[in-house]
PDB file of N, CA and C in Angstrom:
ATOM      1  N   UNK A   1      52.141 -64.204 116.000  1.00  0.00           N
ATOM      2  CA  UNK A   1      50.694 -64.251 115.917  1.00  0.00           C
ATOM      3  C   UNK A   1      50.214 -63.020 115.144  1.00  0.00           C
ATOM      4  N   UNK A   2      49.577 -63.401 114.304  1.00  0.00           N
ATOM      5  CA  UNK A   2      48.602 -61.769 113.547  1.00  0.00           C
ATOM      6  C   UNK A   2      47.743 -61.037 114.875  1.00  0.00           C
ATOM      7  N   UNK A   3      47.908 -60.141 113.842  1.00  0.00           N
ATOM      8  CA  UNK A   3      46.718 -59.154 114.327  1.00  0.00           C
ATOM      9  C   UNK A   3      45.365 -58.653 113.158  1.00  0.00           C
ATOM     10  N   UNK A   4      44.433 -58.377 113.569  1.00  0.00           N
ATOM     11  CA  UNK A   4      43.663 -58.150 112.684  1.00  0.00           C
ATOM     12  C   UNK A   4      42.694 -56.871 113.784  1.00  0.00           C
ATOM     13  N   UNK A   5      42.547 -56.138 112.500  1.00  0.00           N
ATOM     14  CA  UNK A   5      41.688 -54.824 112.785  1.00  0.00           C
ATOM     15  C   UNK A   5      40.546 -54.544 111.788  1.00  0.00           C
ATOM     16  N   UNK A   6      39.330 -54.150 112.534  1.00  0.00           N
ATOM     17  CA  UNK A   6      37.441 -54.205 112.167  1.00  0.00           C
ATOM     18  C   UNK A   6      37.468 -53.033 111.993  1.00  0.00           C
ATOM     19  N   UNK A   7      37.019 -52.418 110.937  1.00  0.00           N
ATOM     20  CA  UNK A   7      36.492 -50.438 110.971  1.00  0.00           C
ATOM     21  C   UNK A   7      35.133 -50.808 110.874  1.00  0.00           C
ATOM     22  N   UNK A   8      34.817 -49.619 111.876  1.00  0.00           N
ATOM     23  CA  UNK A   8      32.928 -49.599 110.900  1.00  0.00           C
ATOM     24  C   UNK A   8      32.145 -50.343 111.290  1.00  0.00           C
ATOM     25  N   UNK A   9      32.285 -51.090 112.618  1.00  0.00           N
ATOM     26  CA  UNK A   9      31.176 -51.759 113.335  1.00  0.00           C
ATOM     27  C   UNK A   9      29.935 -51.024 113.800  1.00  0.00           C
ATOM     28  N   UNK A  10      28.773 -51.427 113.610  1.00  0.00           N
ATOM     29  CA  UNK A  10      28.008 -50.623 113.518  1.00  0.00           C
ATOM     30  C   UNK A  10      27.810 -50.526 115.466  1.00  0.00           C
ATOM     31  N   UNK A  11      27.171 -49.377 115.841  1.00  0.00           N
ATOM     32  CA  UNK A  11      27.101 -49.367 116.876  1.00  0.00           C
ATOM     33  C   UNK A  11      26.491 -50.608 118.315  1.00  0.00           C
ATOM     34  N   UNK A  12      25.196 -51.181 117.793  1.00  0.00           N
ATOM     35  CA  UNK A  12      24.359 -51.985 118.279  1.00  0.00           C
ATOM     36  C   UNK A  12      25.221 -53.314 118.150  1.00  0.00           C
ATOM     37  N   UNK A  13      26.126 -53.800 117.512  1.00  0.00           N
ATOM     38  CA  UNK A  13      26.951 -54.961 117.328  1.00  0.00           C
ATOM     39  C   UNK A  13      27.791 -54.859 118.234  1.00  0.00           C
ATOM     40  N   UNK A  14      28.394 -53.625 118.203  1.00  0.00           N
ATOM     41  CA  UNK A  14      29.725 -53.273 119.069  1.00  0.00           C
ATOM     42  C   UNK A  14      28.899 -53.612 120.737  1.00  0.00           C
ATOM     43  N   UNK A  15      27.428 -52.816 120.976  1.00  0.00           N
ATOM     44  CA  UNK A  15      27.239 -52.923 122.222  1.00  0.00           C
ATOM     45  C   UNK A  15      26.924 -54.275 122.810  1.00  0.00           C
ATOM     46  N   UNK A  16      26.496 -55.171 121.478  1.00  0.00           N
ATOM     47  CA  UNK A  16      25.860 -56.580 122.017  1.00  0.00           C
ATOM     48  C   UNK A  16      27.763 -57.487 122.047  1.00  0.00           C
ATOM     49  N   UNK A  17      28.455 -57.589 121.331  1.00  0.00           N
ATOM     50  CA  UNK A  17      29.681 -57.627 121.351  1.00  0.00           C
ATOM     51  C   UNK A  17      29.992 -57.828 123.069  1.00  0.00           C
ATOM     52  N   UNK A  18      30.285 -56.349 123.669  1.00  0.00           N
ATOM     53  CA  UNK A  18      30.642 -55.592 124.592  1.00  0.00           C
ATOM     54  C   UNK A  18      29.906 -56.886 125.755  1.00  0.00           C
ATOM     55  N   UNK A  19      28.076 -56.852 125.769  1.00  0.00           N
ATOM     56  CA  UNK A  19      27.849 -57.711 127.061  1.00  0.00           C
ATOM     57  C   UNK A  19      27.785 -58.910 126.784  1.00  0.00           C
ATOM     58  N   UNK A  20      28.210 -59.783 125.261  1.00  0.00           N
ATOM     59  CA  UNK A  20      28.366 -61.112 125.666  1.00  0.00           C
ATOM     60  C   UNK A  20      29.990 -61.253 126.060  1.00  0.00           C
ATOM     61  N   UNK A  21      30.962 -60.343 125.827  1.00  0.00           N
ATOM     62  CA  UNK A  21      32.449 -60.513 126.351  1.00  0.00           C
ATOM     63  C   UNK A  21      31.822 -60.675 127.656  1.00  0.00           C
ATOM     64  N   UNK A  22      31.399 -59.066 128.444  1.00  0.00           N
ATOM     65  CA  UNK A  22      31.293 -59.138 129.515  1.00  0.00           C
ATOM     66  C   UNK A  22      30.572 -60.860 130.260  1.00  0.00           C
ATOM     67  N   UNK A  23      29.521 -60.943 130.014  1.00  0.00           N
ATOM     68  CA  UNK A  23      29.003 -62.348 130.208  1.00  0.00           C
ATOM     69  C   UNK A  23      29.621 -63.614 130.456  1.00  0.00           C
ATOM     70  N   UNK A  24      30.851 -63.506 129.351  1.00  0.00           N
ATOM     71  CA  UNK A  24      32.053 -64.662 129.767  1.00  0.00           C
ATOM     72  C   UNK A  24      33.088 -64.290 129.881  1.00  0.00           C
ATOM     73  N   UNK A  25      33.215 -62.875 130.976  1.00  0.00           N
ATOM     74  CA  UNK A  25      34.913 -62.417 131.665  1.00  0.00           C
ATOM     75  C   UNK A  25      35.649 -61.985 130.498  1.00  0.00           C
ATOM     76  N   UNK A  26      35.435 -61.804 129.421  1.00  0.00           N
ATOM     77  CA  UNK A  26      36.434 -61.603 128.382  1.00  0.00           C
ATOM     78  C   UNK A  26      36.766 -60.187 127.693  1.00  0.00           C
ATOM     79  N   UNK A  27      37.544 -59.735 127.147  1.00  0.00           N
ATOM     80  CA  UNK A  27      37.303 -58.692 126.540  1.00  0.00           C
ATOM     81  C   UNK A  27      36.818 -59.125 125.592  1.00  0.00           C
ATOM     82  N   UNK A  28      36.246 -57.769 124.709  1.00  0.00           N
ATOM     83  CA  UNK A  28      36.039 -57.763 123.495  1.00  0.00           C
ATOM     84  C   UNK A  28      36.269 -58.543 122.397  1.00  0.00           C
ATOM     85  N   UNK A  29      37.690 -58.350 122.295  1.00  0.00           N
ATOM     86  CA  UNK A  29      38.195 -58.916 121.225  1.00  0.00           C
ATOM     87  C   UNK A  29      38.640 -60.406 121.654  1.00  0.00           C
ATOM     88  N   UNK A  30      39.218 -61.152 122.859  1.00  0.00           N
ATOM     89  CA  UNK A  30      38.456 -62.413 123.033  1.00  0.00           C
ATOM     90  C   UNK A  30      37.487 -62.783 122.673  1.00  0.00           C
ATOM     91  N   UNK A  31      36.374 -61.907 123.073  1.00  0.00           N
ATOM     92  CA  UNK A  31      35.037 -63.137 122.308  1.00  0.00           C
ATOM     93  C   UNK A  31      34.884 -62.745 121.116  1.00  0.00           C
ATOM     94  N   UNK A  32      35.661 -61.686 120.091  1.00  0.00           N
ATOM     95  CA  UNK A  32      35.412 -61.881 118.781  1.00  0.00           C
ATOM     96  C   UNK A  32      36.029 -63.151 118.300  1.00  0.00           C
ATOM     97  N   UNK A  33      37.594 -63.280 119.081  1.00  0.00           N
ATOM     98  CA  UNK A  33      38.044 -64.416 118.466  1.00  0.00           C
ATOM     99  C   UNK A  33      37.444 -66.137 119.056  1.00  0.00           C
ATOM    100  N   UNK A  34      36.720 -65.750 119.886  1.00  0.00           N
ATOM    101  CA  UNK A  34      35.793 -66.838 120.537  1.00  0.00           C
ATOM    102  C   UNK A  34      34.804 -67.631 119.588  1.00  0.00           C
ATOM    103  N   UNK A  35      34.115 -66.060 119.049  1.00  0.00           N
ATOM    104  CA  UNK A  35      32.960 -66.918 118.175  1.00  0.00           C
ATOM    105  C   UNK A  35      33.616 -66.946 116.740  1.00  0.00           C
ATOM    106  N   UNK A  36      34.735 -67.003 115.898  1.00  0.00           N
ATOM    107  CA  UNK A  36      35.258 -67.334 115.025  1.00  0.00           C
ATOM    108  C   UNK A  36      35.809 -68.493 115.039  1.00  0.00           C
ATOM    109  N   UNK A  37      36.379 -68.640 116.170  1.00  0.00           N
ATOM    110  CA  UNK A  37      36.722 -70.272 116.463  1.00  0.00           C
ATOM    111  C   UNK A  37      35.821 -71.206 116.715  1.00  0.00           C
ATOM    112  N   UNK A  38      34.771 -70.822 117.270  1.00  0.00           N
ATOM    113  CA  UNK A  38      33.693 -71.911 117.704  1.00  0.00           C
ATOM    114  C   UNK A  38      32.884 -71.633 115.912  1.00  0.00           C
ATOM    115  N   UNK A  39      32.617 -70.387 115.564  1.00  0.00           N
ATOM    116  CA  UNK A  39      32.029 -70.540 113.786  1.00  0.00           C
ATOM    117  C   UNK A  39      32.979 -71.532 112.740  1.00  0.00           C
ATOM    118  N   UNK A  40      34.265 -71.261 112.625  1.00  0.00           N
ATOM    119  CA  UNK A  40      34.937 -71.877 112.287  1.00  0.00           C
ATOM    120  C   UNK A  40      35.541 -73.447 112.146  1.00  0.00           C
ATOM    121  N   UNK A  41      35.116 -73.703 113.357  1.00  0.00           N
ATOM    122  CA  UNK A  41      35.482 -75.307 113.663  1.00  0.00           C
ATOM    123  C   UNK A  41      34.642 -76.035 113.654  1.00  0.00           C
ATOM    124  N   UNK A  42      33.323 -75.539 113.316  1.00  0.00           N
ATOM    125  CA  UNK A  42      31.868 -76.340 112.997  1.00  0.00           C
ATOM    126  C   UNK A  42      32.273 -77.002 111.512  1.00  0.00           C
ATOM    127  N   UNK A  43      31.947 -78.688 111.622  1.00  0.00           N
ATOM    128  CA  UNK A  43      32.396 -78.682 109.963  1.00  0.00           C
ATOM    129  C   UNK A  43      31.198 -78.482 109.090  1.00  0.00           C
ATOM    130  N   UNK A  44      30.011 -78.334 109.839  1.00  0.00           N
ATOM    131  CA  UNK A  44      29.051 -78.043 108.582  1.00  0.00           C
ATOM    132  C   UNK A  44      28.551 -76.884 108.912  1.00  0.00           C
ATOM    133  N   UNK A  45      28.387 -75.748 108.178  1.00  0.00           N
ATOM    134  CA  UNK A  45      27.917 -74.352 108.861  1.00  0.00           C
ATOM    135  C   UNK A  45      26.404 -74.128 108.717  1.00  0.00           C
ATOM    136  N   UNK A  46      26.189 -73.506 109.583  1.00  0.00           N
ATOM    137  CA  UNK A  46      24.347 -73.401 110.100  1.00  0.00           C
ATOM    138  C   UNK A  46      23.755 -73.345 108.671  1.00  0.00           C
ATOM    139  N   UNK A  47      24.056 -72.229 107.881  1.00  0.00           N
ATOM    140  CA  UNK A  47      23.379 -72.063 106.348  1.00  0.00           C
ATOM    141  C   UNK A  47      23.422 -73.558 105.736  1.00  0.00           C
ATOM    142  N   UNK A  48      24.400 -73.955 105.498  1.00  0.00           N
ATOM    143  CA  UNK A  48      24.145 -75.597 104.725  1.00  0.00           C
ATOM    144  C   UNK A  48      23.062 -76.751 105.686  1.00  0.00           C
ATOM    145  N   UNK A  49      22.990 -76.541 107.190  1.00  0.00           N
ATOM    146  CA  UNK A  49      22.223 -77.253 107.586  1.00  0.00           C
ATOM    147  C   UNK A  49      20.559 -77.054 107.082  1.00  0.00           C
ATOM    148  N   UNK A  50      20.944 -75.203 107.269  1.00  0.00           N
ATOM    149  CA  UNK A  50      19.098 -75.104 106.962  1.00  0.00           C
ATOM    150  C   UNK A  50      19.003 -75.492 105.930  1.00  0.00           C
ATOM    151  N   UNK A  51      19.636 -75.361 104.835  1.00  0.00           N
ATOM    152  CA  UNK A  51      19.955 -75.895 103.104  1.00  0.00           C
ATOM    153  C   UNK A  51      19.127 -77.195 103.372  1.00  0.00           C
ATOM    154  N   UNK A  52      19.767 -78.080 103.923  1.00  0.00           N
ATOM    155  CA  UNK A  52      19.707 -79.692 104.112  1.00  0.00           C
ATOM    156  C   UNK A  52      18.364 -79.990 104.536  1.00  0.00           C
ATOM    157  N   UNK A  53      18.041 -78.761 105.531  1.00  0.00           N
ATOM    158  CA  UNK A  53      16.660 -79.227 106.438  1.00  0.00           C
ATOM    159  C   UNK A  53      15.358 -79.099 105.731  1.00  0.00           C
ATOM    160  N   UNK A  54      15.434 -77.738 104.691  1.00  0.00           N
ATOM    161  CA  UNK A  54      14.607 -77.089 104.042  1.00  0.00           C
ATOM    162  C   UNK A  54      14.403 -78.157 102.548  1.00  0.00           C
ATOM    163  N   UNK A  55      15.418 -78.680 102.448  1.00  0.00           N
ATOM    164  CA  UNK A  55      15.304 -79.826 100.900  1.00  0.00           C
ATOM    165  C   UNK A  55      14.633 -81.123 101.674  1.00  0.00           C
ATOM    166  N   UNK A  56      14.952 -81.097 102.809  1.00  0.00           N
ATOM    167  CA  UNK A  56      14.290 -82.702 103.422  1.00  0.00           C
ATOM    168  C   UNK A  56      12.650 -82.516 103.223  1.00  0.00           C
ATOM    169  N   UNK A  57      12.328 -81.238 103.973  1.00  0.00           N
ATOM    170  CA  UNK A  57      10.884 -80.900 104.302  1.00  0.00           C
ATOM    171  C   UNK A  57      10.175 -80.641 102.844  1.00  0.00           C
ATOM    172  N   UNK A  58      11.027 -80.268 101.659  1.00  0.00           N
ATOM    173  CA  UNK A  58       9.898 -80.002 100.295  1.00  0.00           C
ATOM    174  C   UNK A  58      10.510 -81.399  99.694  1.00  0.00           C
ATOM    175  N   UNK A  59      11.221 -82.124  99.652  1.00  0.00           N
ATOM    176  CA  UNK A  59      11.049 -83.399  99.053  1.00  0.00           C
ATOM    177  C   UNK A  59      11.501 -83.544  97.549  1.00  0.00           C
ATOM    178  N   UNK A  60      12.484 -84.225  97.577  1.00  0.00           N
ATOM    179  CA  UNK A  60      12.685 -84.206  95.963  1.00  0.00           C
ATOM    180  C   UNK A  60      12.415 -85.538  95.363  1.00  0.00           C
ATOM    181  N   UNK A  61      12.706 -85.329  94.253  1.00  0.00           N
ATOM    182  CA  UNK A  61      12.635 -86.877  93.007  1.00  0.00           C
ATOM    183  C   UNK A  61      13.201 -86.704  91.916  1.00  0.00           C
ATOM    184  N   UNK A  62      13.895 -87.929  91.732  1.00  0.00           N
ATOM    185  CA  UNK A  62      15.024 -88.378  89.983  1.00  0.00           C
ATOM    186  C   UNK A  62      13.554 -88.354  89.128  1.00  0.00           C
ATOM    187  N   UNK A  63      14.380 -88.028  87.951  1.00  0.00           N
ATOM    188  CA  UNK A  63      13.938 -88.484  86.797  1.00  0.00           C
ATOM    189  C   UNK A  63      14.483 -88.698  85.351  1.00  0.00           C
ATOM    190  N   UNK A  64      14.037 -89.048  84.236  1.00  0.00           N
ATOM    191  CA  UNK A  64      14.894 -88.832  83.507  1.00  0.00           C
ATOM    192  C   UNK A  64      14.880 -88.316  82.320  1.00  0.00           C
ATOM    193  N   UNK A  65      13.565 -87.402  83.165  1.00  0.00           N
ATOM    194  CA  UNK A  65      13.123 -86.261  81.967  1.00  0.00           C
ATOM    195  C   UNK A  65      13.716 -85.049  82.265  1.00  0.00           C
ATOM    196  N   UNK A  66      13.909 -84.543  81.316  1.00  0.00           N
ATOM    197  CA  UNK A  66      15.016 -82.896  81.340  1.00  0.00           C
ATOM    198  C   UNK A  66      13.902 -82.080  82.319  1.00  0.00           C
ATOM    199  N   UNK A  67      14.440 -81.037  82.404  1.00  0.00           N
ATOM    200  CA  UNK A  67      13.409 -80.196  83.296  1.00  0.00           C
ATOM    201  C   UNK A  67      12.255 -79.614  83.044  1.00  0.00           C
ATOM    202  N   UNK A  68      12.867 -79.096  81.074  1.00  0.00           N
ATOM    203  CA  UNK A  68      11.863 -78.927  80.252  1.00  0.00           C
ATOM    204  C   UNK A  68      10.555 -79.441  79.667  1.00  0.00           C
ATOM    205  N   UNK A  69      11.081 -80.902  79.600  1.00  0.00           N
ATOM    206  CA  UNK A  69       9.931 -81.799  79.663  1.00  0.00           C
ATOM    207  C   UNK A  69       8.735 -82.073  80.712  1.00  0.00           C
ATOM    208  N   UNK A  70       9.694 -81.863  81.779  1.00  0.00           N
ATOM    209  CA  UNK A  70       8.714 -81.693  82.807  1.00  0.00           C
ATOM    210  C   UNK A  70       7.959 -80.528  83.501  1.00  0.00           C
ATOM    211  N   UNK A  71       8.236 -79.473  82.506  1.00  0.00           N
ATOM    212  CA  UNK A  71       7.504 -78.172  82.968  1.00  0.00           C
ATOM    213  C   UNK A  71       6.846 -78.466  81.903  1.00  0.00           C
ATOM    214  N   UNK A  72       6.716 -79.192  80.782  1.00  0.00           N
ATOM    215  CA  UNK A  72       5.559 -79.357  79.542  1.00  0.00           C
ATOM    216  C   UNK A  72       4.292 -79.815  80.073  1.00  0.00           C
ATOM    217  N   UNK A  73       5.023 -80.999  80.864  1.00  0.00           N
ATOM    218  CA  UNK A  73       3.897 -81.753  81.148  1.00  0.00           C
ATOM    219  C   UNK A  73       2.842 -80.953  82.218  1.00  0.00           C
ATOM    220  N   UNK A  74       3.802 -80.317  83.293  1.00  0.00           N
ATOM    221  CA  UNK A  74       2.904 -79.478  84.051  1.00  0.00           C
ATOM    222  C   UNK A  74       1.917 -78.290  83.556  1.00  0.00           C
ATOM    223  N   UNK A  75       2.336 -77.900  82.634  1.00  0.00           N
ATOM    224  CA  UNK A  75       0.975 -76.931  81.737  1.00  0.00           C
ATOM    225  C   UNK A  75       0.555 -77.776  80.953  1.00  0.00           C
ATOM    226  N   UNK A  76       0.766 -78.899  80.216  1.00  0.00           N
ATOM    227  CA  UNK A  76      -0.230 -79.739  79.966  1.00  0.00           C
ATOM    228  C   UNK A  76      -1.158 -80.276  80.845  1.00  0.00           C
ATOM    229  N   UNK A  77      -0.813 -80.569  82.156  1.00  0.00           N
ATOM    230  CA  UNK A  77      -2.044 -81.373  82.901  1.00  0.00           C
ATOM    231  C   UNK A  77      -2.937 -79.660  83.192  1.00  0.00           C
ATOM    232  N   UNK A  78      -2.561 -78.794  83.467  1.00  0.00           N
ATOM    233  CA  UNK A  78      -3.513 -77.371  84.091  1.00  0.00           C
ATOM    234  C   UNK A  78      -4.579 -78.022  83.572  1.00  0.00           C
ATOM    235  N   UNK A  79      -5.481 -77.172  83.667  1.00  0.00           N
ATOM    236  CA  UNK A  79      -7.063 -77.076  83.215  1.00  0.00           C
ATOM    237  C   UNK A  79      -7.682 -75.653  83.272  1.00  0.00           C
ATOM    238  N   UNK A  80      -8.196 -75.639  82.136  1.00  0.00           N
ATOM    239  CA  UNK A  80      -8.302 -74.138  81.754  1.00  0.00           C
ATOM    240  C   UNK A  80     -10.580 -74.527  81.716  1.00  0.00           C
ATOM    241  N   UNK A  81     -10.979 -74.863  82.343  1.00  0.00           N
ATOM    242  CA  UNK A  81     -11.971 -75.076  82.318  1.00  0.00           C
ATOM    243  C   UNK A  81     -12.904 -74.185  83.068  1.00  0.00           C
ATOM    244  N   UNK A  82     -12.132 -73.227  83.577  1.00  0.00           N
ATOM    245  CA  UNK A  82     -13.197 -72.063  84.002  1.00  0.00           C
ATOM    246  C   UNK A  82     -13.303 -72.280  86.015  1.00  0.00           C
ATOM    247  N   UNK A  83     -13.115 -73.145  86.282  1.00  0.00           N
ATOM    248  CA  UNK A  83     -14.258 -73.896  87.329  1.00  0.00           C
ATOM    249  C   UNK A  83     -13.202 -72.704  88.425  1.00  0.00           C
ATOM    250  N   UNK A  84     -12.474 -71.728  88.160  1.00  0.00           N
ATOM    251  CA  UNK A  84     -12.466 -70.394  89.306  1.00  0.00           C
ATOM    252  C   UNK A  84     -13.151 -69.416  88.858  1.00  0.00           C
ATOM    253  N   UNK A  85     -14.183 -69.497  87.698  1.00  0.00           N
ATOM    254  CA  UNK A  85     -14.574 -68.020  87.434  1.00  0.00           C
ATOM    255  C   UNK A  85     -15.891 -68.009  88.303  1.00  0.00           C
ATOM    256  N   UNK A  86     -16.136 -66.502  88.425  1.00  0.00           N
ATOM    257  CA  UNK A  86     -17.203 -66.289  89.324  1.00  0.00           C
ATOM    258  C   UNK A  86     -18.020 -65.289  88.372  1.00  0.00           C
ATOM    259  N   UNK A  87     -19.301 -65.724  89.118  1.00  0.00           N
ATOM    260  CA  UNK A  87     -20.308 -65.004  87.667  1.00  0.00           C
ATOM    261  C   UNK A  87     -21.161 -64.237  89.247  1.00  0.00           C
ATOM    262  N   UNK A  88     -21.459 -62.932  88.564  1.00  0.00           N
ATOM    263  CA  UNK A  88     -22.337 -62.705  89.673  1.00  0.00           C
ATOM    264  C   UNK A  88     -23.437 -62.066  89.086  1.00  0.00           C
TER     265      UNK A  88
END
């Protein structure tokens, strides 16, 4: 079996570390290798979910205009007609 060794944990990690071992009977380095196995064996990892969740909620659409074309069109529709200026 390997071994593996951490330098340089910052203090506040090490202490939160310390009472979730304590919390589930374990040492330390049990629940480091605790939450690597439970991070690890997830097949989709939290970052790609929010990925997934965050593209659901802004919404996309095909097209089969280049991107360029379609940033044309979007400063073509603007309107430069004033109707934010303020006169006082």
């Amino acid at each position: 079996m390997a071994n593996l060794q951490v330098r340089s944990i910052d203090d506040q990690l090490y202490i939160a570390l310390g009472r979730r071992a304590k919390m589930e009977n374990r040492s330390i380095s049990q629940e480091v290798i605790s939450i690597l196995k439970k991070h690890l064996s997830s097949p989709v990892s939290q970052h790609e979910k929010n990925t997934q969740n965050f593209l659901e909620l802004c919404g996309t659409w095909e097209s089969e205009q280049s991107s360029a074309q379609i940033i044309k069109e979007i400063k073509q529709s603007r309107r430069t007609d004033g109707r934010l200026k303020v006169d006082f």
